[in-house]
PDB file of N, CA and C in Angstrom:
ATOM      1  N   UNK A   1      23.981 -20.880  23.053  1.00  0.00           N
ATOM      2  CA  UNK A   1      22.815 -20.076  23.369  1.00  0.00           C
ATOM      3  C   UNK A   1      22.843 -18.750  22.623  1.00  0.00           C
ATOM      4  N   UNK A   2      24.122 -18.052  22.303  1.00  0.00           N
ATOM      5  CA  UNK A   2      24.415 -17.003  21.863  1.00  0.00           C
ATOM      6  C   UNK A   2      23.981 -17.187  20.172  1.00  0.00           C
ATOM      7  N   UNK A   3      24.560 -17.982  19.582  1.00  0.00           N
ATOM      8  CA  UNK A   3      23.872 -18.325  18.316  1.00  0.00           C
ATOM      9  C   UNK A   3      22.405 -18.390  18.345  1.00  0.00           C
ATOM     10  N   UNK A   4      21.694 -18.745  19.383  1.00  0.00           N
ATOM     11  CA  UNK A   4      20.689 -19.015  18.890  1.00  0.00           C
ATOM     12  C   UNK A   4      19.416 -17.879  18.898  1.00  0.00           C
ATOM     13  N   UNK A   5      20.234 -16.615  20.056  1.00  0.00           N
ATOM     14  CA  UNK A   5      19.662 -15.126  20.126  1.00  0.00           C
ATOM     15  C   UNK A   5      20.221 -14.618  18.730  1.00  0.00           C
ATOM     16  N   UNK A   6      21.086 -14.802  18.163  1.00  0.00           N
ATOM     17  CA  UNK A   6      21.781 -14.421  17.328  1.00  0.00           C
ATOM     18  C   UNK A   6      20.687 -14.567  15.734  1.00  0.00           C
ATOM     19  N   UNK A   7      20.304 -15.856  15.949  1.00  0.00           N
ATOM     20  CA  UNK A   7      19.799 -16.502  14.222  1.00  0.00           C
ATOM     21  C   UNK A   7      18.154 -15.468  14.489  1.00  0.00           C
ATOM     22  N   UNK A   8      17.757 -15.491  15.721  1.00  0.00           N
ATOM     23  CA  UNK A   8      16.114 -14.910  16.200  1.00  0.00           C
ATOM     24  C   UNK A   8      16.504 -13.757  15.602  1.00  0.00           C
ATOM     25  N   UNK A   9      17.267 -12.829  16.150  1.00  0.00           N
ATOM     26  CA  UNK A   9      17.596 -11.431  15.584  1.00  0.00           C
ATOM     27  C   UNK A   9      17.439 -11.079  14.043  1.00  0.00           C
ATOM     28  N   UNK A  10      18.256 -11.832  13.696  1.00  0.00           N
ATOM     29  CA  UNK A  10      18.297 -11.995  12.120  1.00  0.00           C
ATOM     30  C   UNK A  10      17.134 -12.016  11.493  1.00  0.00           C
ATOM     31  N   UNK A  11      16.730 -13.051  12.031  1.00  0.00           N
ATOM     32  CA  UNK A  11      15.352 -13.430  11.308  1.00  0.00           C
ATOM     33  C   UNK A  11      14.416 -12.594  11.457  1.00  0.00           C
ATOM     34  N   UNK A  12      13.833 -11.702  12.441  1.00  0.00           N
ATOM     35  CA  UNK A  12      13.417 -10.600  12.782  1.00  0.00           C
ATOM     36  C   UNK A  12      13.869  -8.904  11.714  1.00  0.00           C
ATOM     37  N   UNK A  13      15.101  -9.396  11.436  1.00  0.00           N
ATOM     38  CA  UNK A  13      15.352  -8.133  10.895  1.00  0.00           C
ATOM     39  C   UNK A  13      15.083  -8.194   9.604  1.00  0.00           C
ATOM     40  N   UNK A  14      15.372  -9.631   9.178  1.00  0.00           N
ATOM     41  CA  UNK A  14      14.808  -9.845   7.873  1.00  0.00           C
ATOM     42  C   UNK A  14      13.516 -10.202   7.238  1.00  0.00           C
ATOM     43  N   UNK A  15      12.759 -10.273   8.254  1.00  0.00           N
ATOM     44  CA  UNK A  15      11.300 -10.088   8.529  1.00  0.00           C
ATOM     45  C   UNK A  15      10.694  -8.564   8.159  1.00  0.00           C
ATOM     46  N   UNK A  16      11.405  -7.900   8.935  1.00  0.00           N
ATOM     47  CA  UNK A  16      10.922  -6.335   8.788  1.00  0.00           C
ATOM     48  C   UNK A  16      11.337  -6.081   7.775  1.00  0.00           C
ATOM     49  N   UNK A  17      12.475  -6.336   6.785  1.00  0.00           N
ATOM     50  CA  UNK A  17      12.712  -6.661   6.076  1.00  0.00           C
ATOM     51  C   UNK A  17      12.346  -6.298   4.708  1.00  0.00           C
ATOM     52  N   UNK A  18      11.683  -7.499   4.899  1.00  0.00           N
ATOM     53  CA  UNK A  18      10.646  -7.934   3.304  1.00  0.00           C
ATOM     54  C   UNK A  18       9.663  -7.514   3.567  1.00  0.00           C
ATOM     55  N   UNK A  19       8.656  -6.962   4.677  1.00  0.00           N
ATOM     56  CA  UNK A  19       7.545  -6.805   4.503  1.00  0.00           C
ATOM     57  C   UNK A  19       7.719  -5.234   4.437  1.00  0.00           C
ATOM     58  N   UNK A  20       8.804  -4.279   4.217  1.00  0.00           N
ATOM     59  CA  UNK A  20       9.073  -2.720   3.714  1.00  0.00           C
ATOM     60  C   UNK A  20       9.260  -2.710   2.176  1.00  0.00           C
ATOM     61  N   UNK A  21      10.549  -3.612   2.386  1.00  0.00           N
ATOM     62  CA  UNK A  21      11.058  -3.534   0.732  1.00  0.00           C
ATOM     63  C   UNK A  21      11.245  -4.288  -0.459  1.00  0.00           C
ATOM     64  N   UNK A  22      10.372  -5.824  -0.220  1.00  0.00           N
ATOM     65  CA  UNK A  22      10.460  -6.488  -1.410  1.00  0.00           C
ATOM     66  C   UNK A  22       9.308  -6.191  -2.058  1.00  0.00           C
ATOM     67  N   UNK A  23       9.444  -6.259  -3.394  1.00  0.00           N
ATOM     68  CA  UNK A  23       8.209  -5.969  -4.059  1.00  0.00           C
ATOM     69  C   UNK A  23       7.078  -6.973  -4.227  1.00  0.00           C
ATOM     70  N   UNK A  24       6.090  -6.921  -3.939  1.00  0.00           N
ATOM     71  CA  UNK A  24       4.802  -7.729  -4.191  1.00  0.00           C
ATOM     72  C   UNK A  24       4.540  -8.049  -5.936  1.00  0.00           C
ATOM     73  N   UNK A  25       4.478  -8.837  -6.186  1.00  0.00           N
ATOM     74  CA  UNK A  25       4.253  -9.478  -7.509  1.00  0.00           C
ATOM     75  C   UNK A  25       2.878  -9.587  -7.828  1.00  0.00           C
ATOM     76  N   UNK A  26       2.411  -9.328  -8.795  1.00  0.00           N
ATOM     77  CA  UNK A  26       1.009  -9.398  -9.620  1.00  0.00           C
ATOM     78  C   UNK A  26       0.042  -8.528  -9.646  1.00  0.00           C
ATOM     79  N   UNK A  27       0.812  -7.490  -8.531  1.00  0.00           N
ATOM     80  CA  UNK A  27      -0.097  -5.792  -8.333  1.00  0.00           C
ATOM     81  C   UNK A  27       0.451  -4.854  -9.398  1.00  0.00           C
ATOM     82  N   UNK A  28      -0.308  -4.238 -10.473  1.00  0.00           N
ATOM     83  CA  UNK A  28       0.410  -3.714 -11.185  1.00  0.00           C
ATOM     84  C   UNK A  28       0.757  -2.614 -11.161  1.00  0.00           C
ATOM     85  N   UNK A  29       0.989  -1.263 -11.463  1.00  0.00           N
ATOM     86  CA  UNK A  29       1.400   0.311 -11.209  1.00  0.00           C
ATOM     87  C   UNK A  29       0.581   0.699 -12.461  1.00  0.00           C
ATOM     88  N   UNK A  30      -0.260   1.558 -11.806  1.00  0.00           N
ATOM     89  CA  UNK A  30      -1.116   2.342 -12.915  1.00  0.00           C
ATOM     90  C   UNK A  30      -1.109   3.766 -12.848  1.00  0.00           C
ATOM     91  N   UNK A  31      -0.244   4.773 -13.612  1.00  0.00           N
ATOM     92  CA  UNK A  31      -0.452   6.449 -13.458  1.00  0.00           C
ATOM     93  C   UNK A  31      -1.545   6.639 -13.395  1.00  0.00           C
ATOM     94  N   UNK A  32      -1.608   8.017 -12.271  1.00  0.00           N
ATOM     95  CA  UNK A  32      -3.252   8.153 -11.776  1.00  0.00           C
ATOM     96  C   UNK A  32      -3.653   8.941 -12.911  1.00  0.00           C
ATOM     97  N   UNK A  33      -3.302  10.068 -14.099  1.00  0.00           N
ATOM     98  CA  UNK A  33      -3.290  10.058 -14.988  1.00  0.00           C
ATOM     99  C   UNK A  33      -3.903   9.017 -16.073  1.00  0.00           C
ATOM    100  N   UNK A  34      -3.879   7.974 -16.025  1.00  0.00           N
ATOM    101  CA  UNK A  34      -4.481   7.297 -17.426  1.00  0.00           C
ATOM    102  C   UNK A  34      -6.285   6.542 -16.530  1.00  0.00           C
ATOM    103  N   UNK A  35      -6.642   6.245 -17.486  1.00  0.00           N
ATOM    104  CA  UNK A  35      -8.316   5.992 -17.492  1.00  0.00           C
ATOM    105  C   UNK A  35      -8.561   4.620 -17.069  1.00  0.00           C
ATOM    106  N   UNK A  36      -7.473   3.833 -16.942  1.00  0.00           N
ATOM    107  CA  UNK A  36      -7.657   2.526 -16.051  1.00  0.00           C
ATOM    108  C   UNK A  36      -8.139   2.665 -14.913  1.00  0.00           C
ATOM    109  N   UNK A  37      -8.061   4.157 -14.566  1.00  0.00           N
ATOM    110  CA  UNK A  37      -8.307   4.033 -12.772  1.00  0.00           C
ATOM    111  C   UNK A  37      -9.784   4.820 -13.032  1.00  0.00           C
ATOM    112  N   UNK A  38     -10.284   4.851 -13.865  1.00  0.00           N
ATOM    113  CA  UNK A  38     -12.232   5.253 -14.264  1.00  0.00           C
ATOM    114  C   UNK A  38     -12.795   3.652 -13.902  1.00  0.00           C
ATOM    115  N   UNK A  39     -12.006   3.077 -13.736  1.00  0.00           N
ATOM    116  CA  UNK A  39     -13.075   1.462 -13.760  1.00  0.00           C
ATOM    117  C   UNK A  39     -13.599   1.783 -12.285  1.00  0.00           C
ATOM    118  N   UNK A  40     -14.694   0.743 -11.529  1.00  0.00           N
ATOM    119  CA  UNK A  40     -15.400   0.668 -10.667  1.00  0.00           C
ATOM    120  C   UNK A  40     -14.439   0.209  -9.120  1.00  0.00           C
ATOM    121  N   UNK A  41     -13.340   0.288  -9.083  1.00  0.00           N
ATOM    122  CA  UNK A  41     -12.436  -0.100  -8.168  1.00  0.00           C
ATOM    123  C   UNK A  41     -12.199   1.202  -7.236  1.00  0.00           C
ATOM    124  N   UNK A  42     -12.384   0.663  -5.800  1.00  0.00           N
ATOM    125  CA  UNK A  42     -12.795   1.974  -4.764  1.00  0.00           C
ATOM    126  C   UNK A  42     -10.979   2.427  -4.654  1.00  0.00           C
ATOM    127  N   UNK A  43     -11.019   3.830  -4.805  1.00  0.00           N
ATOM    128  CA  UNK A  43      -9.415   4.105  -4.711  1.00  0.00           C
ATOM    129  C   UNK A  43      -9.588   4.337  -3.043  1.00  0.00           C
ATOM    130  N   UNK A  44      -8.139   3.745  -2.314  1.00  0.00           N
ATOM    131  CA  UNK A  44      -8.123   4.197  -1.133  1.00  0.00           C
ATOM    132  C   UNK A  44      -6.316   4.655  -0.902  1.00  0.00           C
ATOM    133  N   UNK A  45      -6.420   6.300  -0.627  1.00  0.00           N
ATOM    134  CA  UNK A  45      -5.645   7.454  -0.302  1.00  0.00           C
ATOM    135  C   UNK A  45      -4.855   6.294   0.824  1.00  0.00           C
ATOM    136  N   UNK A  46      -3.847   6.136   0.903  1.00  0.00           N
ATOM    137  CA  UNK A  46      -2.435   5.341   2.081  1.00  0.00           C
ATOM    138  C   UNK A  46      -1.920   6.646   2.684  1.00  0.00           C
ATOM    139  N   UNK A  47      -1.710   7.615   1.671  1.00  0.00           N
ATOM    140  CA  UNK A  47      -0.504   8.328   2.403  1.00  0.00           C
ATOM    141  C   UNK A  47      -1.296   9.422   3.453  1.00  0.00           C
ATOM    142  N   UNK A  48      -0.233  10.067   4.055  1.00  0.00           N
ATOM    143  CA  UNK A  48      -0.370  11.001   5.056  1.00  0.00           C
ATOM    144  C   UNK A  48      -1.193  12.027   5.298  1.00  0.00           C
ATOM    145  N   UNK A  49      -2.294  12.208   5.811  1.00  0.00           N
ATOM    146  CA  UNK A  49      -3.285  13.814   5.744  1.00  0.00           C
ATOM    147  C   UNK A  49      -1.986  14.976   5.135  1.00  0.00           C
ATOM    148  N   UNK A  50      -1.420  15.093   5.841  1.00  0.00           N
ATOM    149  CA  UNK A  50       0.102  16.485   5.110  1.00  0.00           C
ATOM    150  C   UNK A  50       0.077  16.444   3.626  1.00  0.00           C
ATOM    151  N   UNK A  51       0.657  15.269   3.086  1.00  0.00           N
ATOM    152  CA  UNK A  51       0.761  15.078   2.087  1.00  0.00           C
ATOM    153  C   UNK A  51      -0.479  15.352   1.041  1.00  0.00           C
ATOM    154  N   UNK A  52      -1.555  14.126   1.358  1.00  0.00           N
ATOM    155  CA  UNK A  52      -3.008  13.879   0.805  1.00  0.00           C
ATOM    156  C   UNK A  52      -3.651  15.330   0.761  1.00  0.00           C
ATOM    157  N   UNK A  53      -3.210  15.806   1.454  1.00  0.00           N
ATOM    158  CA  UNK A  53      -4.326  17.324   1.341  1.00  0.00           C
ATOM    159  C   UNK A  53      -3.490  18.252   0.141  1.00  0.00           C
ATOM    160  N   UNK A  54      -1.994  17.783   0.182  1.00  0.00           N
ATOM    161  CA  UNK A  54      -1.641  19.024  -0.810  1.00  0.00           C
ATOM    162  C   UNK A  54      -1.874  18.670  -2.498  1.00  0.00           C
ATOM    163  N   UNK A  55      -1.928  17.295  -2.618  1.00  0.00           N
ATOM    164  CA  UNK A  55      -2.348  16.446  -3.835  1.00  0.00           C
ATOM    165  C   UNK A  55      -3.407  15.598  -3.816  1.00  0.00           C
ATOM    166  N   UNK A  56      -5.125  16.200  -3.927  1.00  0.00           N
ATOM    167  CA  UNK A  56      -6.077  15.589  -3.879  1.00  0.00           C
ATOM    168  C   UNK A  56      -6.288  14.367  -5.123  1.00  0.00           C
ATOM    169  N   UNK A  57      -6.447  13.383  -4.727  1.00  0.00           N
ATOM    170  CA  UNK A  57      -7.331  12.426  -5.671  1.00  0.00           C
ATOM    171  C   UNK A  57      -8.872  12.009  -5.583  1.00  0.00           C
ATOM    172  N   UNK A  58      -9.829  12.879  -6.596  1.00  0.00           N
ATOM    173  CA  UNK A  58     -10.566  12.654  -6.572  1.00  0.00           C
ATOM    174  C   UNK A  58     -11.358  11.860  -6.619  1.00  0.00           C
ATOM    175  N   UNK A  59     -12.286  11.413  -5.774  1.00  0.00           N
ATOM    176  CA  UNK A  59     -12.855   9.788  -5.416  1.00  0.00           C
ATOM    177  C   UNK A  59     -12.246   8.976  -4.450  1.00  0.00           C
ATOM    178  N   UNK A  60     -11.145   9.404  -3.906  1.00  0.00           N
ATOM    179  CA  UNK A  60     -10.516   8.026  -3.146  1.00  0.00           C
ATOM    180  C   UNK A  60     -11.202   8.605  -1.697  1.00  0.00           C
ATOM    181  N   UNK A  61     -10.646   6.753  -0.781  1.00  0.00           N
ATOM    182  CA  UNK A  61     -10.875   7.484   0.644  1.00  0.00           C
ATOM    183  C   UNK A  61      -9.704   7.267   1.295  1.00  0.00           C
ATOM    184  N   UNK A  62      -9.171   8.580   1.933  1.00  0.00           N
ATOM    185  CA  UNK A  62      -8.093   9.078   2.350  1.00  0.00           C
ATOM    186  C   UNK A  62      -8.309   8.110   3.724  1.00  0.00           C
ATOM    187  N   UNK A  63      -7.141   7.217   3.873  1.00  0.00           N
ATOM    188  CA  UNK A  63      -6.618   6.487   5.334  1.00  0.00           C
ATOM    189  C   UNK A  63      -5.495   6.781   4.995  1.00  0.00           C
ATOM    190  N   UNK A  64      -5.036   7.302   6.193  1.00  0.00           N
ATOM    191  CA  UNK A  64      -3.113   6.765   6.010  1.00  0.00           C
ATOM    192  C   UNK A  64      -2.740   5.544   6.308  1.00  0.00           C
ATOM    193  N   UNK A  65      -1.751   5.387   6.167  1.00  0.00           N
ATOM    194  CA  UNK A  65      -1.286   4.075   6.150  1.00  0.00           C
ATOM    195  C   UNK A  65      -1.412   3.638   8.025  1.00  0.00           C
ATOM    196  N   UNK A  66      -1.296   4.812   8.985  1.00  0.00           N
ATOM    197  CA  UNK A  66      -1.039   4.746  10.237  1.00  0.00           C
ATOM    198  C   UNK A  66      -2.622   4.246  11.114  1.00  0.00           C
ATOM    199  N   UNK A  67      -3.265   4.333  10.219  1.00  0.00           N
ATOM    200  CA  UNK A  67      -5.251   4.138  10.641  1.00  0.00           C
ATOM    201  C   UNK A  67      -5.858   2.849   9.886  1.00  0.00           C
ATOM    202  N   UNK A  68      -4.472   2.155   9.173  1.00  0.00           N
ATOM    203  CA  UNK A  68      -5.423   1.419   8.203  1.00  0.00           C
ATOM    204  C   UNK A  68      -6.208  -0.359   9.299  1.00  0.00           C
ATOM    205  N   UNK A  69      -4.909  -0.015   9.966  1.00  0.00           N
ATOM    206  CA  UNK A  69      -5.448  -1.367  11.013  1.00  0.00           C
ATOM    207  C   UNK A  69      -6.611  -1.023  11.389  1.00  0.00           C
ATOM    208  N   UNK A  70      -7.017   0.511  12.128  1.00  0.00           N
ATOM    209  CA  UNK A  70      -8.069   0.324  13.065  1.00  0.00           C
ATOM    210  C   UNK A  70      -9.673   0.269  12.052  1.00  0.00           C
ATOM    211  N   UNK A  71      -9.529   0.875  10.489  1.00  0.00           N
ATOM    212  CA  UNK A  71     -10.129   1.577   9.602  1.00  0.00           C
ATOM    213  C   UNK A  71     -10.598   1.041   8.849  1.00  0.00           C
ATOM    214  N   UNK A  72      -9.787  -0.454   8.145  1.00  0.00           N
ATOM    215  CA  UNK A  72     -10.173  -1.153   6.771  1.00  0.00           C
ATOM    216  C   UNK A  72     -11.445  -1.454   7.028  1.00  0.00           C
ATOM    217  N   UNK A  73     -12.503  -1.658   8.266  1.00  0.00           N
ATOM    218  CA  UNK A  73     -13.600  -2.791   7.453  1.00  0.00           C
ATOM    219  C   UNK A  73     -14.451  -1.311   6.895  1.00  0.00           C
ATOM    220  N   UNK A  74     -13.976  -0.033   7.106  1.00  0.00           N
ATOM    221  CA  UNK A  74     -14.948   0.861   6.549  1.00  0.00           C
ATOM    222  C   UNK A  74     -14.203   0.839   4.889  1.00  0.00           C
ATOM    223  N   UNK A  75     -14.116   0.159   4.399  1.00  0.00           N
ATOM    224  CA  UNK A  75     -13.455   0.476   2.602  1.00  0.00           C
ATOM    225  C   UNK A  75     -14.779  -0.103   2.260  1.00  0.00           C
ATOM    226  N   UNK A  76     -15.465   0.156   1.246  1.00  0.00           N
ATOM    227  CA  UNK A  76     -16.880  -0.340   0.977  1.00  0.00           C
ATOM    228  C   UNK A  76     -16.844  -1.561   0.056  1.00  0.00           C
ATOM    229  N   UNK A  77     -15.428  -1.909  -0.444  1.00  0.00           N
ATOM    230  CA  UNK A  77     -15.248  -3.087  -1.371  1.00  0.00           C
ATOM    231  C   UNK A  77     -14.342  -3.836  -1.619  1.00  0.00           C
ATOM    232  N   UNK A  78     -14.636  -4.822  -1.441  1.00  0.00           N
ATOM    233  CA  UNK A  78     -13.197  -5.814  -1.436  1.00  0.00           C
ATOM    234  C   UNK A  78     -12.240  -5.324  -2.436  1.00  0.00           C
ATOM    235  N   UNK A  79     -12.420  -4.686  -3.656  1.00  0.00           N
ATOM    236  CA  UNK A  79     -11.546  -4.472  -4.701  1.00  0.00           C
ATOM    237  C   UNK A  79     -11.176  -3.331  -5.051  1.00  0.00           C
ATOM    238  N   UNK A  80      -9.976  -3.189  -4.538  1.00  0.00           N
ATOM    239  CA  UNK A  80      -9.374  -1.357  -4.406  1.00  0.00           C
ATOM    240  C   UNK A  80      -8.480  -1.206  -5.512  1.00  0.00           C
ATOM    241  N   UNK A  81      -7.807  -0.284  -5.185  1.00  0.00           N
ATOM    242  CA  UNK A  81      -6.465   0.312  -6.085  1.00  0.00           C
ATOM    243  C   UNK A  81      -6.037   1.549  -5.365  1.00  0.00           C
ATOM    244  N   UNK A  82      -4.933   1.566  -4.978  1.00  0.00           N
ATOM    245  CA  UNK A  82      -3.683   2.103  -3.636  1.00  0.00           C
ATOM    246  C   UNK A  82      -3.168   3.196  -4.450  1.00  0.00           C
ATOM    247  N   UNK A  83      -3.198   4.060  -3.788  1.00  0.00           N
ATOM    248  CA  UNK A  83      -2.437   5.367  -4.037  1.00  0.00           C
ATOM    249  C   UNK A  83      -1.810   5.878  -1.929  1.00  0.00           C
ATOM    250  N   UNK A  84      -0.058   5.660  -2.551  1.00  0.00           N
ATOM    251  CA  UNK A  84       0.691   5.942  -1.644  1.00  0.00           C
ATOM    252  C   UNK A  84       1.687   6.625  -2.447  1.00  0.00           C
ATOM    253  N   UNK A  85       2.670   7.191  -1.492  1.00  0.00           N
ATOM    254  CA  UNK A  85       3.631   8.450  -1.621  1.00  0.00           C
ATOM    255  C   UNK A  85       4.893   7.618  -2.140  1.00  0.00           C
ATOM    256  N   UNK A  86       5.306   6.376  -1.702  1.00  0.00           N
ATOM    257  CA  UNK A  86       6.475   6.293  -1.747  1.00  0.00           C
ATOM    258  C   UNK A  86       6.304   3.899  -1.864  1.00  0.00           C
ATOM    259  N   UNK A  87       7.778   3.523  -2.243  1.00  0.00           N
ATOM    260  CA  UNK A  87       7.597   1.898  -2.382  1.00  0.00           C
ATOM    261  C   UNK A  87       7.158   1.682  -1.124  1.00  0.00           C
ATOM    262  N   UNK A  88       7.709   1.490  -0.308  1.00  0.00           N
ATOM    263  CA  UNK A  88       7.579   1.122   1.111  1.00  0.00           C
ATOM    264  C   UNK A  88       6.461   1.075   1.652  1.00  0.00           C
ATOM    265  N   UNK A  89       5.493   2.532   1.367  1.00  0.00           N
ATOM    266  CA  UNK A  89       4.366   3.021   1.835  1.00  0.00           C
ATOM    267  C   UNK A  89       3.231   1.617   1.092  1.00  0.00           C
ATOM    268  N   UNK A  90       3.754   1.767   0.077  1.00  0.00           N
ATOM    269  CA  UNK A  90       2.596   0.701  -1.137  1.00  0.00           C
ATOM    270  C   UNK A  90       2.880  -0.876  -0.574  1.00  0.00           C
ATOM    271  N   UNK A  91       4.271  -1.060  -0.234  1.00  0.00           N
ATOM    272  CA  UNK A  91       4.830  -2.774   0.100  1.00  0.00           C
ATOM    273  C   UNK A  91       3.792  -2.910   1.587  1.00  0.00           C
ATOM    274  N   UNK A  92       3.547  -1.955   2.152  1.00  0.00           N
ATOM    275  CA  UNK A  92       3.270  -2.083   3.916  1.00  0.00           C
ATOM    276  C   UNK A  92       1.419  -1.780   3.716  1.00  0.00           C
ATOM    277  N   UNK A  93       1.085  -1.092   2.912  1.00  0.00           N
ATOM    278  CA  UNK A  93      -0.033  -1.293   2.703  1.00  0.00           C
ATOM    279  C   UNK A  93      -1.093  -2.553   1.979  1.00  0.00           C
ATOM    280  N   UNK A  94      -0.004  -2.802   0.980  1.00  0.00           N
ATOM    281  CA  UNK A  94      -0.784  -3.829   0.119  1.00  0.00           C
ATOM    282  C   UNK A  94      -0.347  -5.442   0.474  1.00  0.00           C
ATOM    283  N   UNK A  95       0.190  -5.616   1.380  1.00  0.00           N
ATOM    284  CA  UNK A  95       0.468  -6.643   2.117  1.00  0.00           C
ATOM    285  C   UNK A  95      -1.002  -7.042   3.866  1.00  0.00           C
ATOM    286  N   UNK A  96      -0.899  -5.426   3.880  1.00  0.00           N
ATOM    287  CA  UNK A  96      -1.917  -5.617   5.280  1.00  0.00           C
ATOM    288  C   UNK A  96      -3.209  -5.643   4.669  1.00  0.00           C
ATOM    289  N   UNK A  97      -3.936  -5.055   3.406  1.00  0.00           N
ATOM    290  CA  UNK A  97      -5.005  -5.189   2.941  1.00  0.00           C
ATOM    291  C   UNK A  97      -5.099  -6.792   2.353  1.00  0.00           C
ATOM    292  N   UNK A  98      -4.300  -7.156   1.303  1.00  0.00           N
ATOM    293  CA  UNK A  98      -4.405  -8.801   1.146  1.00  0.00           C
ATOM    294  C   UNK A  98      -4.429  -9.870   2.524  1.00  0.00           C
ATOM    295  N   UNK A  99      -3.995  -9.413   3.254  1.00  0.00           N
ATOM    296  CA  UNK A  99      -3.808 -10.421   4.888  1.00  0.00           C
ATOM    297  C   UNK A  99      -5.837 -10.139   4.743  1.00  0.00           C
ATOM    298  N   UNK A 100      -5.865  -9.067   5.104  1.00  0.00           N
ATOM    299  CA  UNK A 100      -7.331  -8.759   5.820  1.00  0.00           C
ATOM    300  C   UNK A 100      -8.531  -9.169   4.502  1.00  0.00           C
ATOM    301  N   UNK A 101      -7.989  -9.689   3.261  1.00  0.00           N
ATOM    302  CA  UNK A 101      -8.806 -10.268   2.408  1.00  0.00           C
ATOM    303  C   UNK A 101      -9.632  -9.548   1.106  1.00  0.00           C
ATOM    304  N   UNK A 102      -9.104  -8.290   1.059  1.00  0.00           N
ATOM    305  CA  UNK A 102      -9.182  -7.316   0.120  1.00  0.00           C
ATOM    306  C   UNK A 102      -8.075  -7.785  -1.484  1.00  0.00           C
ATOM    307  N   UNK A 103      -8.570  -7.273  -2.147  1.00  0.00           N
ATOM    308  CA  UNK A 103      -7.922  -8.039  -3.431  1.00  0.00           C
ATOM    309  C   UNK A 103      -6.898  -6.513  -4.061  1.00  0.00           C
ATOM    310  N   UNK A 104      -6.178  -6.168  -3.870  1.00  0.00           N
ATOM    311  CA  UNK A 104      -5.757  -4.709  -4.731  1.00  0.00           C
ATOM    312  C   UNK A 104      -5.375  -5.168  -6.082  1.00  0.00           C
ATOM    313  N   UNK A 105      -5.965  -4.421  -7.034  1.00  0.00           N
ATOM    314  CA  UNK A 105      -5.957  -4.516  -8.513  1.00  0.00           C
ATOM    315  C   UNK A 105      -4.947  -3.589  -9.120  1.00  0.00           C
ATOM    316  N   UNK A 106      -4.401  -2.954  -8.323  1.00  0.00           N
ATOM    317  CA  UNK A 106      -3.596  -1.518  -8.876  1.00  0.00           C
ATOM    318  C   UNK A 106      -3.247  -0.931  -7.904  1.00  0.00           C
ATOM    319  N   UNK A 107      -1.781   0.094  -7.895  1.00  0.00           N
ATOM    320  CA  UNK A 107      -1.465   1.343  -7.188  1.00  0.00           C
ATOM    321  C   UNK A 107      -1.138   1.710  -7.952  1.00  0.00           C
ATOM    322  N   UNK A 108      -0.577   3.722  -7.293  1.00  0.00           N
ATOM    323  CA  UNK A 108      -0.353   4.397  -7.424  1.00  0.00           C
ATOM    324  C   UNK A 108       0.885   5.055  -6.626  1.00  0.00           C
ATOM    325  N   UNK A 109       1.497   5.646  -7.707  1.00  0.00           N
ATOM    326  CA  UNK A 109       2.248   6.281  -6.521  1.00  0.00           C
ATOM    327  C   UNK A 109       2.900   7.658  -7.097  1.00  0.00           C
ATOM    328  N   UNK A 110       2.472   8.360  -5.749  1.00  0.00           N
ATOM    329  CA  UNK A 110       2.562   9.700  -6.397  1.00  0.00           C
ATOM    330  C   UNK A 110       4.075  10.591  -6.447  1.00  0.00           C
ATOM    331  N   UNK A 111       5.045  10.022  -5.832  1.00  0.00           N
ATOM    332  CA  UNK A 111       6.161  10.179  -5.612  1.00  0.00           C
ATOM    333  C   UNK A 111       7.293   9.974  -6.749  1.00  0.00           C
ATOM    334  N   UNK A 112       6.486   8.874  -7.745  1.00  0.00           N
ATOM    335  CA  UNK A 112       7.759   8.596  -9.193  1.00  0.00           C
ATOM    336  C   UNK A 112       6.534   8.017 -10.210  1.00  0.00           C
ATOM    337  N   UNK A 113       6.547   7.999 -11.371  1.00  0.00           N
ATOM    338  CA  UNK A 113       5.817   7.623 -11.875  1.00  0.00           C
ATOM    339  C   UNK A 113       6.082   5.834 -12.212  1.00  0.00           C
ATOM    340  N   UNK A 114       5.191   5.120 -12.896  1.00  0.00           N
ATOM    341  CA  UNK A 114       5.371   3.940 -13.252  1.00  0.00           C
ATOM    342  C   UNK A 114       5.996   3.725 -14.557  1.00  0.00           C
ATOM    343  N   UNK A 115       6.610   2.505 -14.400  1.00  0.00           N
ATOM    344  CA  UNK A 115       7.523   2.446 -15.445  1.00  0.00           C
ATOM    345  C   UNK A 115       6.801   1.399 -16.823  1.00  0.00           C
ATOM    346  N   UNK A 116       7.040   1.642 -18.140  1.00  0.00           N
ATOM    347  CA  UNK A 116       6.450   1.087 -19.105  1.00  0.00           C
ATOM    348  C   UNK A 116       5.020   1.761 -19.591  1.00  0.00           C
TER     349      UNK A 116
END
């Protein structure tokens, strides 16, 4: 019986897991800096009012990541591009927007730049 509270645990932890820190595949990283992010794709702000207010991005709509459950059907378009603070912030966001049927074409992240 003890094994079998044992394997649940696990699996739980490795649940929480992957949906913080493995990386999502086929979303690409775009510096908010370059002109890819001028295309018609609604930017939507993840990170924190604290944060978001001290580094504005112009055009996006500011949700934190903590409002996005109650908030997404107000994004005006299925096809976004994510600007969050940190990996984690981007893995936990762009996992709950694809569930809810939104397509993300791109993030951002303002915390390190992208690589390549």
């Amino acid at each position: 019986m003890s094994a079998i509270v044992i394997l649940f645990v696990l699996s739980i932890v490795f649940y929480l897991m992957y949906l913080r820190y493995f990386p999502i595949k086929g979303v690409p990283c775009i510096d908010l800096g370059k002109t890819e992010l001028l295309q018609p794709h609604v930017k939507v702000d993840i990170r924190d009012y604290n944060v978001s207010a001290k580094q504005k991005v112009n055009g996006s709509i500011e949700m934190p990541i903590a409002y996005i459950k109650r908030y997404h059907h107000e994004i005006p378009s299925k096809e976004i591009h994510l600007i969050a603070a940190d990996k984690m912030e981007k893995n936990l966001g762009i996992r709950y927007l694809q569930n809810k049927g939104y397509r993300v074409v791109g993030y951002s992240l303002t915390n390190c730049k992208c690589k390549g």
